[in-house]
PDB file of N, CA and C in Angstrom:
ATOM      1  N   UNK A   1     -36.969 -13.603  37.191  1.00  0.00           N
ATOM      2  CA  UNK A   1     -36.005 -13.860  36.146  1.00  0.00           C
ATOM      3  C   UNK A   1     -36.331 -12.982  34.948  1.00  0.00           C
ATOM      4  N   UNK A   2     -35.364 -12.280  34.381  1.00  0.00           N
ATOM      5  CA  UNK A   2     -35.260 -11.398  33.601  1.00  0.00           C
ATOM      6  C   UNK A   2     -35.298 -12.323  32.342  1.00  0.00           C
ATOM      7  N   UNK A   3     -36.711 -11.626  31.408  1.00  0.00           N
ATOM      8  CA  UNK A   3     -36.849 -12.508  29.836  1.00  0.00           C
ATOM      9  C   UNK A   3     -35.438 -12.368  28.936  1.00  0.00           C
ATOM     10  N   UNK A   4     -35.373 -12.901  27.952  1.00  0.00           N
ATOM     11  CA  UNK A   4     -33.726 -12.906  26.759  1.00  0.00           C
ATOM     12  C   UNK A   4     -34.607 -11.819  25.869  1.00  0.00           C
ATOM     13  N   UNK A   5     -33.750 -11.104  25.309  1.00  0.00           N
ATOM     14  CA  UNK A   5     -33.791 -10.259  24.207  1.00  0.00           C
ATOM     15  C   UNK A   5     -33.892 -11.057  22.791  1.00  0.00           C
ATOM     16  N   UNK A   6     -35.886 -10.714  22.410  1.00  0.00           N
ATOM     17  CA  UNK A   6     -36.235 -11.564  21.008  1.00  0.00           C
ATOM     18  C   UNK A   6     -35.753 -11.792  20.025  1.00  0.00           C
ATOM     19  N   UNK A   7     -34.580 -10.618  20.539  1.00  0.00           N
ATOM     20  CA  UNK A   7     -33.784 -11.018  19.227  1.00  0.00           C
ATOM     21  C   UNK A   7     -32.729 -11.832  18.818  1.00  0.00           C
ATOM     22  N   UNK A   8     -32.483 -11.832  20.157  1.00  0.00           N
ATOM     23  CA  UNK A   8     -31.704 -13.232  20.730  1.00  0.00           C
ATOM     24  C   UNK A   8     -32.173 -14.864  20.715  1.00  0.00           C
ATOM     25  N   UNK A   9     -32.920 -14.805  21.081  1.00  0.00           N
ATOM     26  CA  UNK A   9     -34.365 -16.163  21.241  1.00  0.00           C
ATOM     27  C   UNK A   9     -34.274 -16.800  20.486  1.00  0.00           C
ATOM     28  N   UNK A  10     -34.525 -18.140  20.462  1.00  0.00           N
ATOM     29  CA  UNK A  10     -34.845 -18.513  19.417  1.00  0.00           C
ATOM     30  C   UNK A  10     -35.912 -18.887  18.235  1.00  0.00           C
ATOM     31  N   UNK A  11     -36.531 -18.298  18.813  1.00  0.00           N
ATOM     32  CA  UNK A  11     -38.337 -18.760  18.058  1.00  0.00           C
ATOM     33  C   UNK A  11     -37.963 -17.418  17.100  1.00  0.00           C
ATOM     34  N   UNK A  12     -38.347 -17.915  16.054  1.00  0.00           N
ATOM     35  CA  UNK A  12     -38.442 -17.460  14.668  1.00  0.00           C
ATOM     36  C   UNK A  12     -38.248 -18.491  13.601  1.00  0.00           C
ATOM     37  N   UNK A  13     -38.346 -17.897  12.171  1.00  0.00           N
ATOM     38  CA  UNK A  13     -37.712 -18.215  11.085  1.00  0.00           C
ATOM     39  C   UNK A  13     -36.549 -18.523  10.649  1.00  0.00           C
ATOM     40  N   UNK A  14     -35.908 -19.739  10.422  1.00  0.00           N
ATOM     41  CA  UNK A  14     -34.416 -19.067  10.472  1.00  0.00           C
ATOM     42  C   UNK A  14     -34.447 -19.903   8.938  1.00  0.00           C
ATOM     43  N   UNK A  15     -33.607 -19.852   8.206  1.00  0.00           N
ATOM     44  CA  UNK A  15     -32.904 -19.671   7.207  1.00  0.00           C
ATOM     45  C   UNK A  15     -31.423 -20.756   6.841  1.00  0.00           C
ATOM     46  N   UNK A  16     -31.708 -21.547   6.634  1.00  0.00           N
ATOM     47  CA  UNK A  16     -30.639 -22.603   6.976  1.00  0.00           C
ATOM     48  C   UNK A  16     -29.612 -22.204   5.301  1.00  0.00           C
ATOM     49  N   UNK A  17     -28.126 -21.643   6.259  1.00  0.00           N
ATOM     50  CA  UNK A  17     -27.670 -21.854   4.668  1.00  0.00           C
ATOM     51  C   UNK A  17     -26.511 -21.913   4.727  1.00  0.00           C
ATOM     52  N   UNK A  18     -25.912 -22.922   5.476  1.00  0.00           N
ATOM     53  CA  UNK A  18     -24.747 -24.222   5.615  1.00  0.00           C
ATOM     54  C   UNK A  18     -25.223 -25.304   6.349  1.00  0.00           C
ATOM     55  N   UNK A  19     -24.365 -26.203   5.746  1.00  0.00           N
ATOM     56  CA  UNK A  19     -24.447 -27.864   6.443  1.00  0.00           C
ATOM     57  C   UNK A  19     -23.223 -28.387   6.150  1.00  0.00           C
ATOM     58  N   UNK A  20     -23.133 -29.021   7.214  1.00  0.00           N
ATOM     59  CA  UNK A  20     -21.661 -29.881   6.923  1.00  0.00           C
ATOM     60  C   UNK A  20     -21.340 -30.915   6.075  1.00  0.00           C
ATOM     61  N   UNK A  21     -22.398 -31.871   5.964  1.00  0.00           N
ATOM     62  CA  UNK A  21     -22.921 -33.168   4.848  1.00  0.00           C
ATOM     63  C   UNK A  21     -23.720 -32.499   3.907  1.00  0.00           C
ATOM     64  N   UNK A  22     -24.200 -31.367   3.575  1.00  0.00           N
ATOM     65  CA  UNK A  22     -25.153 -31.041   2.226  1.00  0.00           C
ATOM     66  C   UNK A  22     -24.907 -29.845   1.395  1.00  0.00           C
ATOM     67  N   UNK A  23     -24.493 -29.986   0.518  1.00  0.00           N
ATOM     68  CA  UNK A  23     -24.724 -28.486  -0.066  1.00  0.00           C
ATOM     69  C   UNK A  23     -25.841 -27.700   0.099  1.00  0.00           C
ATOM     70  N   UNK A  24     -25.526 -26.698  -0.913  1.00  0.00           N
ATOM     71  CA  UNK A  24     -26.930 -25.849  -0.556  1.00  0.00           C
ATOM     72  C   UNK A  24     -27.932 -26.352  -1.780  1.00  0.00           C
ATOM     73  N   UNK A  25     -27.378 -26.627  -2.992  1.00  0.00           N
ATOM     74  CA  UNK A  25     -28.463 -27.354  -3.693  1.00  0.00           C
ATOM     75  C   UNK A  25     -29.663 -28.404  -3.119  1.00  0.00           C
ATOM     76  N   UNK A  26     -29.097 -29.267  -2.834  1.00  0.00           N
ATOM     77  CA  UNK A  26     -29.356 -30.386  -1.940  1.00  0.00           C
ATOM     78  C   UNK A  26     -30.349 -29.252  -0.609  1.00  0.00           C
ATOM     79  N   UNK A  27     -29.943 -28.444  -0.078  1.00  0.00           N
ATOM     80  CA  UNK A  27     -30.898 -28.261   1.303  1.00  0.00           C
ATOM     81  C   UNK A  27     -31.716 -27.394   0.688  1.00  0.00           C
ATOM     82  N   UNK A  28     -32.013 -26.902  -0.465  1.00  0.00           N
ATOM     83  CA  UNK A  28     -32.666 -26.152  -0.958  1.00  0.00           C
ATOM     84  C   UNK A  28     -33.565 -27.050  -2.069  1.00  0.00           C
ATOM     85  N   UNK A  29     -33.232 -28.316  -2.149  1.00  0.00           N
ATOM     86  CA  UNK A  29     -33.935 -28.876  -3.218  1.00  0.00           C
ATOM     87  C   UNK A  29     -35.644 -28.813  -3.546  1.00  0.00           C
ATOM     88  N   UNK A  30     -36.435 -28.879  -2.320  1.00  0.00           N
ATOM     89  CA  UNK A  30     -37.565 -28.978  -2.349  1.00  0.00           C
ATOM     90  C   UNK A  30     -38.532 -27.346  -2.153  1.00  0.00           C
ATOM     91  N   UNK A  31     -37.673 -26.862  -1.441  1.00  0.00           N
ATOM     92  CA  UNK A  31     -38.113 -25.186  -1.031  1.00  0.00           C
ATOM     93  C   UNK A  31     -36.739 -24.977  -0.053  1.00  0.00           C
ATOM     94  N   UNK A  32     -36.461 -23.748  -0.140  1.00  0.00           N
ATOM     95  CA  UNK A  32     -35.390 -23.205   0.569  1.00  0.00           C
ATOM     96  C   UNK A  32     -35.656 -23.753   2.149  1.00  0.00           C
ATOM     97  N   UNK A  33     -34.140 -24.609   2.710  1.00  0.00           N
ATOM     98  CA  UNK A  33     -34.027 -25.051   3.800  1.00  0.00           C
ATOM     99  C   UNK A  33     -34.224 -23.791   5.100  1.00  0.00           C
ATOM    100  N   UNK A  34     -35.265 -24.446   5.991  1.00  0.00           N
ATOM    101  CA  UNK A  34     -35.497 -23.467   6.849  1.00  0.00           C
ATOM    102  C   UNK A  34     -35.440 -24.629   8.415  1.00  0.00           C
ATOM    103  N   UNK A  35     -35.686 -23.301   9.649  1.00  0.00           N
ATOM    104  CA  UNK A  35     -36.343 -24.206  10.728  1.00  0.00           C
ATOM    105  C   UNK A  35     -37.295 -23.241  11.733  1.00  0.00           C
ATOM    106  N   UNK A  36     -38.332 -23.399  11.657  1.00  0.00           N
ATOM    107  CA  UNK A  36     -39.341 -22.452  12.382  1.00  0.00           C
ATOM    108  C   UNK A  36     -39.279 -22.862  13.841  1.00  0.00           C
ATOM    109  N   UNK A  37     -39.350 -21.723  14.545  1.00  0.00           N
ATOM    110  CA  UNK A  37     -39.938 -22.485  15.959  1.00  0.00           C
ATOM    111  C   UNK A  37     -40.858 -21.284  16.202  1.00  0.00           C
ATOM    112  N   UNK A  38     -41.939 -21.441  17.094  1.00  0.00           N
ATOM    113  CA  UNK A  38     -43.191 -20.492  17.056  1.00  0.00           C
ATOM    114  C   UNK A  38     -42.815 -20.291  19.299  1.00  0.00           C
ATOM    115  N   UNK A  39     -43.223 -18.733  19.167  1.00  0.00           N
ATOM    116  CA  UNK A  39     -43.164 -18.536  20.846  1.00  0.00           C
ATOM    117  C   UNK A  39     -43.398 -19.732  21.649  1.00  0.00           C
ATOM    118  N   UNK A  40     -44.176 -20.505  21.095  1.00  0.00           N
ATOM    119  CA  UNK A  40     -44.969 -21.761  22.435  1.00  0.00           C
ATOM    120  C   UNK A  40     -44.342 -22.737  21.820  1.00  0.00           C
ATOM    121  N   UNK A  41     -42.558 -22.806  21.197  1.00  0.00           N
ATOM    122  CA  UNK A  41     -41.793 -23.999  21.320  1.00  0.00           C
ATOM    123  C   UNK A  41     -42.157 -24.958  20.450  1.00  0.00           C
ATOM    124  N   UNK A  42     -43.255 -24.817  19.425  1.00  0.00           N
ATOM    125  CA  UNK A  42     -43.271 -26.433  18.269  1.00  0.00           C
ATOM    126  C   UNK A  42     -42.485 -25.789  17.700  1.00  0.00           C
ATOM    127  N   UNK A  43     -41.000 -26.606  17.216  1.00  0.00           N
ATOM    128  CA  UNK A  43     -40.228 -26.405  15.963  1.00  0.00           C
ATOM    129  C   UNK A  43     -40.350 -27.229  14.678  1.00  0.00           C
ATOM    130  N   UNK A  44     -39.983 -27.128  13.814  1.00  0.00           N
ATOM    131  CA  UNK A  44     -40.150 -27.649  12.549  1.00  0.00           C
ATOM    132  C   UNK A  44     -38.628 -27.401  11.687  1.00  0.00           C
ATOM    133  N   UNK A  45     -38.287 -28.081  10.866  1.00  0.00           N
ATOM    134  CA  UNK A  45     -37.107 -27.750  10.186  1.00  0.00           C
ATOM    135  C   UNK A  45     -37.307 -28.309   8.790  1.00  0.00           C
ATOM    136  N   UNK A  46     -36.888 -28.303   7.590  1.00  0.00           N
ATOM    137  CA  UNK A  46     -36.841 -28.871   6.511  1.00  0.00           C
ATOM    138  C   UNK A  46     -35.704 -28.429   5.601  1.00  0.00           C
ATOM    139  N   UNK A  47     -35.129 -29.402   5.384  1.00  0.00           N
ATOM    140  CA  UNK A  47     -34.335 -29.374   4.202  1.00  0.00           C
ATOM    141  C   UNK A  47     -34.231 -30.809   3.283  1.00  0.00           C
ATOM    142  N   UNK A  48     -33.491 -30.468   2.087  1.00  0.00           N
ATOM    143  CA  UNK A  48     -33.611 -31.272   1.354  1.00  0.00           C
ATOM    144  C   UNK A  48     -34.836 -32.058   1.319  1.00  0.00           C
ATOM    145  N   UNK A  49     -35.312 -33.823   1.317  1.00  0.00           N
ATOM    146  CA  UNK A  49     -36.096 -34.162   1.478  1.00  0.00           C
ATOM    147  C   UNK A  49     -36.187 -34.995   2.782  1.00  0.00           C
ATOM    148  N   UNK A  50     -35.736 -34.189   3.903  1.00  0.00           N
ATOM    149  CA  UNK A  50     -36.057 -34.375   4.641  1.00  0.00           C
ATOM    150  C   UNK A  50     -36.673 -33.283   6.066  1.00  0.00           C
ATOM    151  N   UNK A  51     -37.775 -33.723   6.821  1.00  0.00           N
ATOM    152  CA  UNK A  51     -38.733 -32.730   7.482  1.00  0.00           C
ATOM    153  C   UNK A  51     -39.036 -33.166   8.545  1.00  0.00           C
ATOM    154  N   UNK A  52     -38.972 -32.710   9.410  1.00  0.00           N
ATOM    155  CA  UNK A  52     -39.194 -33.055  11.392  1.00  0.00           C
ATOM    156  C   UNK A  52     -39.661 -32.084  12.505  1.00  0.00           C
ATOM    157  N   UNK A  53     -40.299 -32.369  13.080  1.00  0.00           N
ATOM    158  CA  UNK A  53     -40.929 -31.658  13.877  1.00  0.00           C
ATOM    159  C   UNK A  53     -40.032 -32.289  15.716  1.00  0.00           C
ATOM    160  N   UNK A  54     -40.508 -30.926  16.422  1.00  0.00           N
ATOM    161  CA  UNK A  54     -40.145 -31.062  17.439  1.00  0.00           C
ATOM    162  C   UNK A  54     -40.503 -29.532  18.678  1.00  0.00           C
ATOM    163  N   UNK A  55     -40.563 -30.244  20.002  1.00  0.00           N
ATOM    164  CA  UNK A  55     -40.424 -28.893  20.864  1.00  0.00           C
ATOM    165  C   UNK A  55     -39.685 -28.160  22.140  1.00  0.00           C
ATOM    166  N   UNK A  56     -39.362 -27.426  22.329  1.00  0.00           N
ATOM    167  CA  UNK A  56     -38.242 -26.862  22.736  1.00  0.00           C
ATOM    168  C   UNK A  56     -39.112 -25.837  24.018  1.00  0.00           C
ATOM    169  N   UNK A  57     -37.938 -25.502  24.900  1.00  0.00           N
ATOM    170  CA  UNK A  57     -38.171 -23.876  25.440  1.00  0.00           C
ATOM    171  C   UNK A  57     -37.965 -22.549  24.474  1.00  0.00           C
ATOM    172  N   UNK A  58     -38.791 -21.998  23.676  1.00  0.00           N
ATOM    173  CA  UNK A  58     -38.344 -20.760  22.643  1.00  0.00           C
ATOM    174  C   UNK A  58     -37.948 -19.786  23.464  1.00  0.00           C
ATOM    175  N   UNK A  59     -37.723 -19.699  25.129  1.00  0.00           N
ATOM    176  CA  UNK A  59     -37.520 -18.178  25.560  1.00  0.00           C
ATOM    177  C   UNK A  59     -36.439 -18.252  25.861  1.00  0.00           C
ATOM    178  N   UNK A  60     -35.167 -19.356  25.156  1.00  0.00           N
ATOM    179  CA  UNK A  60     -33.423 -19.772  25.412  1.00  0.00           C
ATOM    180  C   UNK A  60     -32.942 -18.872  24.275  1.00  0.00           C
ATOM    181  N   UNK A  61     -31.694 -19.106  24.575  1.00  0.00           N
ATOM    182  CA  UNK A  61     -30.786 -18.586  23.732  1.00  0.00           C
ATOM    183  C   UNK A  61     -30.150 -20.330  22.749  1.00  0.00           C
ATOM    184  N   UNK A  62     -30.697 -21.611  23.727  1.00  0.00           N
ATOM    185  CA  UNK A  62     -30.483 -22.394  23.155  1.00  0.00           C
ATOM    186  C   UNK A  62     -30.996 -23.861  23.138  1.00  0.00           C
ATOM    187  N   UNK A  63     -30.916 -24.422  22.765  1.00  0.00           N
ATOM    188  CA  UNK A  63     -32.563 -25.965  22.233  1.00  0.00           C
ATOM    189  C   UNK A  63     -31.456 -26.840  22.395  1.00  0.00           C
ATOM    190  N   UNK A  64     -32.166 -28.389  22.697  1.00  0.00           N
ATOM    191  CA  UNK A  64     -31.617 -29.614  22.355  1.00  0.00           C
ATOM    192  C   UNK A  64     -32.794 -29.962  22.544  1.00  0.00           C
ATOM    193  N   UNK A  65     -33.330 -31.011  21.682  1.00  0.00           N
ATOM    194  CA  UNK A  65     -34.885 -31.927  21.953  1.00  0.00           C
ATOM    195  C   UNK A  65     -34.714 -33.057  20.464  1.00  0.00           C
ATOM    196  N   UNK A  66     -35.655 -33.641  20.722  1.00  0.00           N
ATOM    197  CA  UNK A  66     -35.468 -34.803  19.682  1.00  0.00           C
ATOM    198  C   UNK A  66     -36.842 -34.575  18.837  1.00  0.00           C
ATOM    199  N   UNK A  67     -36.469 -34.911  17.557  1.00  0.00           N
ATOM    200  CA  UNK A  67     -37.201 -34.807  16.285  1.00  0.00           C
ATOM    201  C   UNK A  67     -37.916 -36.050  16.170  1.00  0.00           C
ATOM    202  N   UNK A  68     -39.200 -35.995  15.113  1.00  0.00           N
ATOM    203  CA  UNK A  68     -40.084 -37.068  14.458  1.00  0.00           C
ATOM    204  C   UNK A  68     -40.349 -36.615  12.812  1.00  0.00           C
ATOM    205  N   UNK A  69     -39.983 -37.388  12.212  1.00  0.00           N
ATOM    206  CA  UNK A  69     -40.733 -36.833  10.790  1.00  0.00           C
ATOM    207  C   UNK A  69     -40.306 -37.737   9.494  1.00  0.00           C
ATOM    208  N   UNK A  70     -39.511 -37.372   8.740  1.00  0.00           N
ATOM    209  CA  UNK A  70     -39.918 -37.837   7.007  1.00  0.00           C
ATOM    210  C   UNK A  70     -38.638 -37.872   6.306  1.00  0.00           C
ATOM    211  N   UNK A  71     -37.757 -38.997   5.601  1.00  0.00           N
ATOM    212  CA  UNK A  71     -37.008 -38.290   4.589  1.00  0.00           C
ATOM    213  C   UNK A  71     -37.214 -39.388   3.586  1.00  0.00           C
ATOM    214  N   UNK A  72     -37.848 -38.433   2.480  1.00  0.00           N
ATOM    215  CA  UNK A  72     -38.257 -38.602   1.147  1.00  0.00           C
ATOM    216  C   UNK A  72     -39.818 -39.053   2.038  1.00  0.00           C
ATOM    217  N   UNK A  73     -39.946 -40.778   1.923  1.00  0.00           N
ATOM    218  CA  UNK A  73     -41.309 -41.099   1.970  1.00  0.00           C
ATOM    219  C   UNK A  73     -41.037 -42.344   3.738  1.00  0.00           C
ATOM    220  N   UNK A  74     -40.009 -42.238   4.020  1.00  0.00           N
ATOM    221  CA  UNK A  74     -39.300 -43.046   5.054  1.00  0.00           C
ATOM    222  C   UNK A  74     -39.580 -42.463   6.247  1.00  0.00           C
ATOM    223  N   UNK A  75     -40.429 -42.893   7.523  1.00  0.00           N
ATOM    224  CA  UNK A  75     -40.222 -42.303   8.883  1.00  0.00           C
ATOM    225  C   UNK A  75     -38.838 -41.656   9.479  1.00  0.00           C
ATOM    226  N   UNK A  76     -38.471 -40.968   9.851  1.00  0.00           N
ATOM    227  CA  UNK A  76     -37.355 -40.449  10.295  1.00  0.00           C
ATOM    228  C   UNK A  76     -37.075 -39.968  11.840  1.00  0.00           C
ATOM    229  N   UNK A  77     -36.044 -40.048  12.880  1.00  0.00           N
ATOM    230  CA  UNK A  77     -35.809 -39.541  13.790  1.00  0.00           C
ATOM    231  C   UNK A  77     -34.602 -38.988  14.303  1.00  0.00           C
ATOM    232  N   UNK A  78     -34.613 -38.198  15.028  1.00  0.00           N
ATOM    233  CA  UNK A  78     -33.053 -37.986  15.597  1.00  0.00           C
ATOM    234  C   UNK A  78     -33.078 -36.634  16.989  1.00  0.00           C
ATOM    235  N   UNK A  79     -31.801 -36.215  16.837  1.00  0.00           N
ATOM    236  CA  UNK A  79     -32.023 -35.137  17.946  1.00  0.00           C
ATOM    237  C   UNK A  79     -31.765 -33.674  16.978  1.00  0.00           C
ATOM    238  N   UNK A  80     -32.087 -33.004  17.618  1.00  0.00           N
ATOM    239  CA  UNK A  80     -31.867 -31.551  17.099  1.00  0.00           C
ATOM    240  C   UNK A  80     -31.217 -30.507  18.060  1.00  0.00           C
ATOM    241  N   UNK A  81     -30.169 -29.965  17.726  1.00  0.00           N
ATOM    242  CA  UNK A  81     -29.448 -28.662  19.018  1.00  0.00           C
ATOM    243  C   UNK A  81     -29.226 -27.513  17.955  1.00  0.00           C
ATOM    244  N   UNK A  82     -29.388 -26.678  18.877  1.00  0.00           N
ATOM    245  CA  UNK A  82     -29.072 -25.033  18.391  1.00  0.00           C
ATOM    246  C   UNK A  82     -28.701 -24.097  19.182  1.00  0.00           C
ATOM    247  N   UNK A  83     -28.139 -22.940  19.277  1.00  0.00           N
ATOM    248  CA  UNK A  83     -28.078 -21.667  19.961  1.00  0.00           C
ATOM    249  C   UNK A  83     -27.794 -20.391  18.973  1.00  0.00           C
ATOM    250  N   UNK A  84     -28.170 -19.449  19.559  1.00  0.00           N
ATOM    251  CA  UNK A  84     -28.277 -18.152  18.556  1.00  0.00           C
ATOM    252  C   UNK A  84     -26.424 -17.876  19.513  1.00  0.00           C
ATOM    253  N   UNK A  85     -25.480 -16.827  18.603  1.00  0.00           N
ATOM    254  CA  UNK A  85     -24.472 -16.427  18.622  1.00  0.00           C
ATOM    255  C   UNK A  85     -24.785 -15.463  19.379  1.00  0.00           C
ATOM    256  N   UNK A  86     -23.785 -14.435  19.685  1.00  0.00           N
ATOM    257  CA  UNK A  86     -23.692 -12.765  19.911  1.00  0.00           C
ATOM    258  C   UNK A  86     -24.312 -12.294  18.539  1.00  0.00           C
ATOM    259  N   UNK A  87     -23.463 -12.884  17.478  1.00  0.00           N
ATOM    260  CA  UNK A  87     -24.300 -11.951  16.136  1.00  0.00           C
ATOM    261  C   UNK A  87     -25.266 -12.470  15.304  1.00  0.00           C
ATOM    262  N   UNK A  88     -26.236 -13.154  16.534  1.00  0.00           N
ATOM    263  CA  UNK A  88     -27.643 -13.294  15.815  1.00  0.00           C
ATOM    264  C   UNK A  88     -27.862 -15.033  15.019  1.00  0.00           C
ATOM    265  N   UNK A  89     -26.612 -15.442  14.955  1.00  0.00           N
ATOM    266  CA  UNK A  89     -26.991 -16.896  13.831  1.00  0.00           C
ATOM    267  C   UNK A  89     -26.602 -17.781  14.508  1.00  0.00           C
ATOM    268  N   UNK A  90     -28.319 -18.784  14.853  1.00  0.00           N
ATOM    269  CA  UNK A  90     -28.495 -19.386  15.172  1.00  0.00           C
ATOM    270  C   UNK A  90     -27.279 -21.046  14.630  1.00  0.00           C
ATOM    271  N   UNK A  91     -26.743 -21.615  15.235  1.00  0.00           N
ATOM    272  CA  UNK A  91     -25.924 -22.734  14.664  1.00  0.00           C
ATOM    273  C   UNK A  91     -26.083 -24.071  15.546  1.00  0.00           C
ATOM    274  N   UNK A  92     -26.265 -24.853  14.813  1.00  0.00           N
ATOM    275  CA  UNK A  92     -26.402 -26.151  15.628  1.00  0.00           C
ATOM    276  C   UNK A  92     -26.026 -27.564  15.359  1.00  0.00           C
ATOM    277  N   UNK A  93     -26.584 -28.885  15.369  1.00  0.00           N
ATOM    278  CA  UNK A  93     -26.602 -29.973  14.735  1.00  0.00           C
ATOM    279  C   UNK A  93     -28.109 -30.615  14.639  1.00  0.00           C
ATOM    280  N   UNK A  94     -28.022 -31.152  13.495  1.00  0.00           N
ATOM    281  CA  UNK A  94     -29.549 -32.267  13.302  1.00  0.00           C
ATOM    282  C   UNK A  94     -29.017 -33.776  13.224  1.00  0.00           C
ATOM    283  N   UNK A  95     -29.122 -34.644  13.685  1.00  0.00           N
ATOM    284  CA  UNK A  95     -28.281 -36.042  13.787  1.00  0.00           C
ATOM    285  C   UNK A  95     -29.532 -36.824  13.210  1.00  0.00           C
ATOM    286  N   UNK A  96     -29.639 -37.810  12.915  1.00  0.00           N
ATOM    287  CA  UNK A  96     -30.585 -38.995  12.201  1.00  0.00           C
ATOM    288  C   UNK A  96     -29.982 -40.495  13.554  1.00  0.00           C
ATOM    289  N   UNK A  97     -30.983 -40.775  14.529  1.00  0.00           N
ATOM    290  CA  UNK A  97     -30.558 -41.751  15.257  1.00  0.00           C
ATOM    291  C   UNK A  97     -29.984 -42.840  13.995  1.00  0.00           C
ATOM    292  N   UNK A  98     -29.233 -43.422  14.734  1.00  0.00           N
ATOM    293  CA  UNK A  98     -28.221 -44.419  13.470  1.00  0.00           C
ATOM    294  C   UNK A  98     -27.747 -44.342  12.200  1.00  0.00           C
ATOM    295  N   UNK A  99     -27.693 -42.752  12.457  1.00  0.00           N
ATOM    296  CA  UNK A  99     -27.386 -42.371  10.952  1.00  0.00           C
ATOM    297  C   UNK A  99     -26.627 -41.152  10.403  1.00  0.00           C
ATOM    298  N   UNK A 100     -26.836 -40.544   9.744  1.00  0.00           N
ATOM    299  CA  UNK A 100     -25.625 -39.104   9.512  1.00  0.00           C
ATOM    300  C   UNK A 100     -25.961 -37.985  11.111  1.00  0.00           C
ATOM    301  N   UNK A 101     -25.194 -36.994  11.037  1.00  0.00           N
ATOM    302  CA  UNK A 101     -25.140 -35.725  11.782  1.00  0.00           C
ATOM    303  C   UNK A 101     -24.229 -34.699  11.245  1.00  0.00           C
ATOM    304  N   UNK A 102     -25.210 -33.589  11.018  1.00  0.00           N
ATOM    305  CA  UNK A 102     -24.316 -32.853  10.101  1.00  0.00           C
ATOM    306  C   UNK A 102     -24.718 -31.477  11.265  1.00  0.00           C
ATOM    307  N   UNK A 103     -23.840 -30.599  11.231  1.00  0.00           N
ATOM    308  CA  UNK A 103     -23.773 -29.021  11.786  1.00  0.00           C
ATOM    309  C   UNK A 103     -24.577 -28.651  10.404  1.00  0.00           C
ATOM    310  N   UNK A 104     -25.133 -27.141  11.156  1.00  0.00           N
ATOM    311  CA  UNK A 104     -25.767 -26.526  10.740  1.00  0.00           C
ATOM    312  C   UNK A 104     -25.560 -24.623  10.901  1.00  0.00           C
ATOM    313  N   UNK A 105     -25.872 -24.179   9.617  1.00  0.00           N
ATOM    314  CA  UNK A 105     -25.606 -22.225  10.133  1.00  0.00           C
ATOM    315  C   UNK A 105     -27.084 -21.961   9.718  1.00  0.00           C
ATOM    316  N   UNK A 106     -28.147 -20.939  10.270  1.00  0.00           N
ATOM    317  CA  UNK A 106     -28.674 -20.377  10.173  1.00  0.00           C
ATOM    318  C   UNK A 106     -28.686 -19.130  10.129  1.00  0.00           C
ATOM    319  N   UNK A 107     -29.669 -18.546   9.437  1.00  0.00           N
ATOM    320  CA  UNK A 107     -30.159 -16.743   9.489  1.00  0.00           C
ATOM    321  C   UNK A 107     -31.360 -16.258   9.827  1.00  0.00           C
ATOM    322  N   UNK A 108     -31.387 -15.577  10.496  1.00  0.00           N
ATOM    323  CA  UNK A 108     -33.365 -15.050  10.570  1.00  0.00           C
ATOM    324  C   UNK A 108     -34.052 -14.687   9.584  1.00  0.00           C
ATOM    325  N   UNK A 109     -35.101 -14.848   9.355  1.00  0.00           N
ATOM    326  CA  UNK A 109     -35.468 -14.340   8.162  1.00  0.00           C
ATOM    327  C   UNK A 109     -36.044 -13.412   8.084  1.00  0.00           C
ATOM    328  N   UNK A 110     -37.175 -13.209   9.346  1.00  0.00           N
ATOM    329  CA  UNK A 110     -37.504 -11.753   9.748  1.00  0.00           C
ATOM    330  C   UNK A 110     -37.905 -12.154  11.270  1.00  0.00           C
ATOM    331  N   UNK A 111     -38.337 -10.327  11.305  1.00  0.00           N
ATOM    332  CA  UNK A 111     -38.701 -10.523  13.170  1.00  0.00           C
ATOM    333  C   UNK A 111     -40.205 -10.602  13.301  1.00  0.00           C
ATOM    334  N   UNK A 112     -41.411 -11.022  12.518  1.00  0.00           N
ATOM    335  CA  UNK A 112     -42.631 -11.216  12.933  1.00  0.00           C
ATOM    336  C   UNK A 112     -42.642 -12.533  13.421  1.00  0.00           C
ATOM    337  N   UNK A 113     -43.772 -12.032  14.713  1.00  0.00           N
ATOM    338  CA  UNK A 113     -44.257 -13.129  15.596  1.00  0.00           C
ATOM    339  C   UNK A 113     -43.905 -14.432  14.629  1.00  0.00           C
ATOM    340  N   UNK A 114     -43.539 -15.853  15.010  1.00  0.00           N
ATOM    341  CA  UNK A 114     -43.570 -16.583  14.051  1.00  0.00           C
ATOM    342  C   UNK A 114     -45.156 -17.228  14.316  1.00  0.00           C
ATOM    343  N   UNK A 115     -45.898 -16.957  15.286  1.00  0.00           N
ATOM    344  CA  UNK A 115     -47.174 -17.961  15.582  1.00  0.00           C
ATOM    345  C   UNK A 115     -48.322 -17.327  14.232  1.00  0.00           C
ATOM    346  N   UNK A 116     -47.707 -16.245  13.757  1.00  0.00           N
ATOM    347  CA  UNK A 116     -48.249 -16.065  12.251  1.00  0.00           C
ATOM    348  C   UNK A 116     -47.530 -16.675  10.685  1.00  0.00           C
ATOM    349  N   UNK A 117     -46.759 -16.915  11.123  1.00  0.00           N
ATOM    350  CA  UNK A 117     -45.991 -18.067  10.068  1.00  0.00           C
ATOM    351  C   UNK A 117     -46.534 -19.288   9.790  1.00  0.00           C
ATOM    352  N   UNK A 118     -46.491 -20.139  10.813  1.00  0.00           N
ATOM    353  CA  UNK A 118     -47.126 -21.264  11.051  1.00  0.00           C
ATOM    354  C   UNK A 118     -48.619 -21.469  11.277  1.00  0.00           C
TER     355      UNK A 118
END
């Protein structure tokens, strides 16, 4: 089986900068809304005050897996989906089990390994 083109992939940096339920104030409130995923699949996402971890196949063009983490000082969970486009931006949904689900647009932020990010 022939690997996806990295640039395609989804493991990187990405750059969150639409949501369907948040402005960008709001997803930028704490540090600019992002969602990392590193070659070996731990992802991470944060916006606003809320932050979740999770892991995936990074060698897709596209993720669904379920999240654990934080909003404000509150345990948090839900699912997380994504896929990168033809032109590169990654778009998906983050849902809160029993609770909001908002779409999402991403951007890359750059092309280094992300297992040096994290």
């Amino acid at each position: 089986m022939r690997k996806s083109d990295p640039k395609q992939t989804i493991s990187g940096h990405w750059r969150i900068i639409w949501m369907a339920l948040w402005d960008q104030e709001y997803i930028d409130l704490v540090e600019p809304g992002c969602i990392k995923i590193s070659s070996a699949g731990d992802g991470e996402f944060l916006f606003g005050v809320v932050s979740g971890g999770f892991h995936v196949n990074s060698d897709s063009t596209y993720f669904d897996s379920t999240w654990e983490g934080a909003q404000e000082c509150d345990e948090a969970r839900g699912t997380i989906d994504g896929s990168v486009d033809t032109e590169g931006k990654l778009s998906g949904t983050i849902a809160f089990w029993e609770g909001d689900e908002s779409e999402f647009h991403a951007i890359r932020v750059n092309s280094r390994p992300l297992s040096k990010l994290i």
